[in-house]
C-alpha atoms as a PDB file:
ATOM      1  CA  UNK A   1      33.435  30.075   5.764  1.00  0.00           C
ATOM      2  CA  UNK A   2      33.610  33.840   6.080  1.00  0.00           C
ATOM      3  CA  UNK A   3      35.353  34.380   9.137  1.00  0.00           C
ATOM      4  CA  UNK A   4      34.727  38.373   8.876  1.00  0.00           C
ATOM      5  CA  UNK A   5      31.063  38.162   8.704  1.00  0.00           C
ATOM      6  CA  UNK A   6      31.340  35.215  11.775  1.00  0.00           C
ATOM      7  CA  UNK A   7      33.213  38.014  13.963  1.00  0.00           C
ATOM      8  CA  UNK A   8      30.687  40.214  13.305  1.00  0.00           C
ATOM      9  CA  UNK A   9      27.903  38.211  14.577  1.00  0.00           C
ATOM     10  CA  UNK A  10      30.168  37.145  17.615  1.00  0.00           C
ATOM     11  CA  UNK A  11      30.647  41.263  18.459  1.00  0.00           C
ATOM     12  CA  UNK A  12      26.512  41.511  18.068  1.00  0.00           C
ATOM     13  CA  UNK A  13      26.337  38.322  20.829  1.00  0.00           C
ATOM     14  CA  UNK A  14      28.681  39.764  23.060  1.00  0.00           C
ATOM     15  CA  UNK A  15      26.150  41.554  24.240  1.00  0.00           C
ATOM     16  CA  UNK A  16      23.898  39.138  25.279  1.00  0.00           C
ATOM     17  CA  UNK A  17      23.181  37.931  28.168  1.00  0.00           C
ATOM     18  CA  UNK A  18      24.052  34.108  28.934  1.00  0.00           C
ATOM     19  CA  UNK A  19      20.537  32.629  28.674  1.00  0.00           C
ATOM     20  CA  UNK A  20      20.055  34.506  25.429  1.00  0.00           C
ATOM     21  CA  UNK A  21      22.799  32.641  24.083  1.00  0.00           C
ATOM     22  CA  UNK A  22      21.978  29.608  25.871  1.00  0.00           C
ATOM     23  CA  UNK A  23      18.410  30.081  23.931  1.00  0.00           C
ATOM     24  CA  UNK A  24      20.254  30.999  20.849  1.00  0.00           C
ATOM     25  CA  UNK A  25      22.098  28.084  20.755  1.00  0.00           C
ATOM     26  CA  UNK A  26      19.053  25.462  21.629  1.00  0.00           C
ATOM     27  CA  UNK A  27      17.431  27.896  18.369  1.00  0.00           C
ATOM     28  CA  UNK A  28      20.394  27.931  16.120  1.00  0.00           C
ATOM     29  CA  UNK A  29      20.324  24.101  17.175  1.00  0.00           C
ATOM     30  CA  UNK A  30      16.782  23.178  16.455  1.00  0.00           C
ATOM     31  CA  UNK A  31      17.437  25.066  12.776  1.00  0.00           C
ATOM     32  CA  UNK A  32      20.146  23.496  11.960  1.00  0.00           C
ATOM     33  CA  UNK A  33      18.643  19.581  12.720  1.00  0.00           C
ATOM     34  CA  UNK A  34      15.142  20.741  10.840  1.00  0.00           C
ATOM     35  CA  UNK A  35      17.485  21.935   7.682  1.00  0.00           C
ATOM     36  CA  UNK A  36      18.698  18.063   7.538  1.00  0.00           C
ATOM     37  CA  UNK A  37      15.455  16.963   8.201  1.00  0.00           C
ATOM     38  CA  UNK A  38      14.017  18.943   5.325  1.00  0.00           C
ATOM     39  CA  UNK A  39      16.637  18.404   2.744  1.00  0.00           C
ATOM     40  CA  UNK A  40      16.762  14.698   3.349  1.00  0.00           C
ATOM     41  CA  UNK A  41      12.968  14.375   2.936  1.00  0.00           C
ATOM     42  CA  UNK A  42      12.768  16.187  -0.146  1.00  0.00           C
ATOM     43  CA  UNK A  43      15.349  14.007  -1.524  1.00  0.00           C
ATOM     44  CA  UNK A  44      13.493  11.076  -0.254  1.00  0.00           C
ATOM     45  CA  UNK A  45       9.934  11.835  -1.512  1.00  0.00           C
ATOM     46  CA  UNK A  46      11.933  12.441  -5.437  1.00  0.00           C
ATOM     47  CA  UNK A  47      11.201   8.321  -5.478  1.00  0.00           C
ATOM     48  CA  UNK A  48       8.827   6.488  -5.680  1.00  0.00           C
ATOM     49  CA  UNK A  49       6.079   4.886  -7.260  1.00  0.00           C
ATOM     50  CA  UNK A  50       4.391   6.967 -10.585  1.00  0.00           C
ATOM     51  CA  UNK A  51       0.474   7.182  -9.200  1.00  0.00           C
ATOM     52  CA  UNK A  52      -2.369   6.900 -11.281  1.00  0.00           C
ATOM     53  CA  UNK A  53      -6.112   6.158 -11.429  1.00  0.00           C
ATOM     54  CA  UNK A  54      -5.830   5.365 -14.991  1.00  0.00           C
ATOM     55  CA  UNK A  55      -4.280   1.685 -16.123  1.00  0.00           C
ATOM     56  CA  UNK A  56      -1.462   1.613 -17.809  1.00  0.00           C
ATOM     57  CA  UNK A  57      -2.751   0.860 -21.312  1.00  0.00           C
ATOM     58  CA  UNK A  58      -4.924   3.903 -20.741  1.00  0.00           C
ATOM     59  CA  UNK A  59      -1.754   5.505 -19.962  1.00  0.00           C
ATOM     60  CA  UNK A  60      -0.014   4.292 -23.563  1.00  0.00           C
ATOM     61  CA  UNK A  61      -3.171   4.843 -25.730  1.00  0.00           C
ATOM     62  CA  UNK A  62      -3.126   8.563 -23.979  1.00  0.00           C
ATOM     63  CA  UNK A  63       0.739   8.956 -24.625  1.00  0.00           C
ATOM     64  CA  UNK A  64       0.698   7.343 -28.212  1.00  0.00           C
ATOM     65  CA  UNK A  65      -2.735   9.459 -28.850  1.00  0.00           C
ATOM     66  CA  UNK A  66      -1.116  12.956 -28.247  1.00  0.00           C
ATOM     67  CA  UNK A  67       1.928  12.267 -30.314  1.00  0.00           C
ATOM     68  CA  UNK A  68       1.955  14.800 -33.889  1.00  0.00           C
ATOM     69  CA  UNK A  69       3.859  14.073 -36.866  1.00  0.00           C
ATOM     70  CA  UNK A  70       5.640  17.255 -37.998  1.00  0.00           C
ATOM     71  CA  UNK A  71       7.790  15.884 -40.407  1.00  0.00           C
ATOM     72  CA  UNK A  72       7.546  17.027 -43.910  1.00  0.00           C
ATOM     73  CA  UNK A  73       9.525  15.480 -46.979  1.00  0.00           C
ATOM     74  CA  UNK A  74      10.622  18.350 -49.141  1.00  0.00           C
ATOM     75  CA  UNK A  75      10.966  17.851 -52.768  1.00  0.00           C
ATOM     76  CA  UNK A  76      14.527  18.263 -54.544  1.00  0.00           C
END
């Protein structure tokens, strides 16, 4: 933590009045819980089921369909 840039918010504060920090806090608070919130559903809704109207043969035929053969034998 950068304890130089954390004293210079704490000289900005001092000048606040006690229920601006007291609604700083509840803020800084709120933030802090939605962060976790956020960062565990994201990593949450990386799983789950693949969705698909199409069956999963049409899914193969599409995938084995859309392959290309590049290779080329060169002569010696």
């Amino acid at each position: 933590m950068n304890s130089t840039l954390v004293n210079g918010y704490i000289g900005l504060l001092d000048s606040l009045s006690l229920e601006e920090k007291l609604d700083l806090i509840s803020k800084l608070s709120a933030s802090a819980k939605q962060n976790i919130v956020d960062k565990k559903s994201a990593f949450r809704n990386a799983f789950g089921a693949f969705d698909s109207k199409k069956t999963a043969d049409e899914i193969i035929d599409e995938i084995k369909s859309s392959r290309v053969a590049t290779r080329e034998i060169e002569s010696f």
